[in-house]
C-alpha atoms as a PDB file:
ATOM      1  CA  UNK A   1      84.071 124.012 115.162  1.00  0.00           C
ATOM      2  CA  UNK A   2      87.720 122.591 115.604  1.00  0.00           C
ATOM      3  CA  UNK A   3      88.888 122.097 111.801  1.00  0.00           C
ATOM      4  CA  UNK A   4      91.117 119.293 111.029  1.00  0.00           C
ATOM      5  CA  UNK A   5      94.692 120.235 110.373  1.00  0.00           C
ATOM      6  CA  UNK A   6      96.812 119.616 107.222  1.00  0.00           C
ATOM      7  CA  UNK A   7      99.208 117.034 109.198  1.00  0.00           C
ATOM      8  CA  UNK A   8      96.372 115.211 110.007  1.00  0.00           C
ATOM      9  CA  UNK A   9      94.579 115.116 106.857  1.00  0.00           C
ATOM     10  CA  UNK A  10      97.624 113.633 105.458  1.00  0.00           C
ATOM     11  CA  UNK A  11      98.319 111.290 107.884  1.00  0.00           C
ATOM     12  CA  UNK A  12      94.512 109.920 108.003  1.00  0.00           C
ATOM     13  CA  UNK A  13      95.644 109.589 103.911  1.00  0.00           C
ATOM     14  CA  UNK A  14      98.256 107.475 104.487  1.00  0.00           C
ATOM     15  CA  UNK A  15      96.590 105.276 106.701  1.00  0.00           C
ATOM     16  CA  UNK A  16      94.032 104.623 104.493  1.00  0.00           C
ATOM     17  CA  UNK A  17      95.858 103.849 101.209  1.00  0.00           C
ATOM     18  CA  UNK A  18      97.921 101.181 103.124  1.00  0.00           C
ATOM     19  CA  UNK A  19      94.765  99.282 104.757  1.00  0.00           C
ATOM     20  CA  UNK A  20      93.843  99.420 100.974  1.00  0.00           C
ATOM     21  CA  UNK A  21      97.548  98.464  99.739  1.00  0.00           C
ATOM     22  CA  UNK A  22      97.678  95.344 101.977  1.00  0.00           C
ATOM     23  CA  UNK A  23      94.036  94.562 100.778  1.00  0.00           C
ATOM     24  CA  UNK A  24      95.479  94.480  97.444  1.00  0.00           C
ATOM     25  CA  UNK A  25      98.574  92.390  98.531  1.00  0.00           C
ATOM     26  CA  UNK A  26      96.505  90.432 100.475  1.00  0.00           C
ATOM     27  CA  UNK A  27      93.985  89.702  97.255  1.00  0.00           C
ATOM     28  CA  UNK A  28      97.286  88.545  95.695  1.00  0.00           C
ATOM     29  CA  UNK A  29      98.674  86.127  97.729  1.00  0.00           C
ATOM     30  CA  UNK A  30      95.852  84.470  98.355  1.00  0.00           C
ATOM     31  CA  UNK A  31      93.368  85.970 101.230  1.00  0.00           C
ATOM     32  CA  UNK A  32      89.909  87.923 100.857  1.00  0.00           C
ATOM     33  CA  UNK A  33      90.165  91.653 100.593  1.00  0.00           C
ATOM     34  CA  UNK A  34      88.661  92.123 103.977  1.00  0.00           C
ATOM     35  CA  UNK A  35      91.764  89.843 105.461  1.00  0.00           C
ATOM     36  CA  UNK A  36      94.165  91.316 103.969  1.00  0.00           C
ATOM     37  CA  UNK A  37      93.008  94.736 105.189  1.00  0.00           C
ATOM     38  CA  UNK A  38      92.526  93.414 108.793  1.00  0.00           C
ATOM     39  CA  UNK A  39      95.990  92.149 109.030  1.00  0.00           C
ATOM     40  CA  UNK A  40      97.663  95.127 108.125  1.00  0.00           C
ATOM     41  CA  UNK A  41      95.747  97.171 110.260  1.00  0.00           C
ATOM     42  CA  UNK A  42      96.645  94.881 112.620  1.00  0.00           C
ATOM     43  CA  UNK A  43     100.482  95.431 111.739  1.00  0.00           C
ATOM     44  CA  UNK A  44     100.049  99.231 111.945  1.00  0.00           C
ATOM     45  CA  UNK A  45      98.801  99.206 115.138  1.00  0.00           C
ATOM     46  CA  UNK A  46     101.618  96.590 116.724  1.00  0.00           C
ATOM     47  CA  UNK A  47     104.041  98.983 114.729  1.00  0.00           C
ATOM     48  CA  UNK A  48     102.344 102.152 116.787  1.00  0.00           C
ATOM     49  CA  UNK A  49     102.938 100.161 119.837  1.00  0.00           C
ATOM     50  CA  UNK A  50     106.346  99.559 119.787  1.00  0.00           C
ATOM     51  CA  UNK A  51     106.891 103.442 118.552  1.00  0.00           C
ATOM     52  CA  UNK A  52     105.322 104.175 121.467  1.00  0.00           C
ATOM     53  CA  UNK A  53     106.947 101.834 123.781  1.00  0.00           C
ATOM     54  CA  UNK A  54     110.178 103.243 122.482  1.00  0.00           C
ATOM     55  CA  UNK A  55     109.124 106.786 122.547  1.00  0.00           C
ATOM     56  CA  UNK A  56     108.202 107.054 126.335  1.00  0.00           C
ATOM     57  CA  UNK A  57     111.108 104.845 127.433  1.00  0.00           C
ATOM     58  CA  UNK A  58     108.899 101.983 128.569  1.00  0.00           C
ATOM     59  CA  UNK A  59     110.955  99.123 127.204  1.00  0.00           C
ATOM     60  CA  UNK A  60     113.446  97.126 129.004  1.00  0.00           C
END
């Protein structure tokens, strides 16, 4: 069985508490917990993107 590695672990972490950070953020400003969540998902993955854009010199 392949065992998840401490790098991971904490990076799976840190995920996690900021989907549930911009839930909280988004509860403040106005927008349902679920929303708020969503949309910084959402930003995480754009922001993974462009790393990765940036990283394998696909940009122009």
């Amino acid at each position: 069985m392949h065992r998840l590695q401490p790098h991971t672990l904490i990076g799976l972490f840190t995920l996690l508490t900021l989907v549930l950070a911009g839930a909280a953020v988004g509860r403040i400003i106005g927008l349902t917990a679920g929303e708020g969540a969503y949309l910084t998902a959402l930003l995480l993955a754009f922001m993974g993107w462009i790393a990765g854009r940036k990283r394998t010199g696909k940009h122009r």
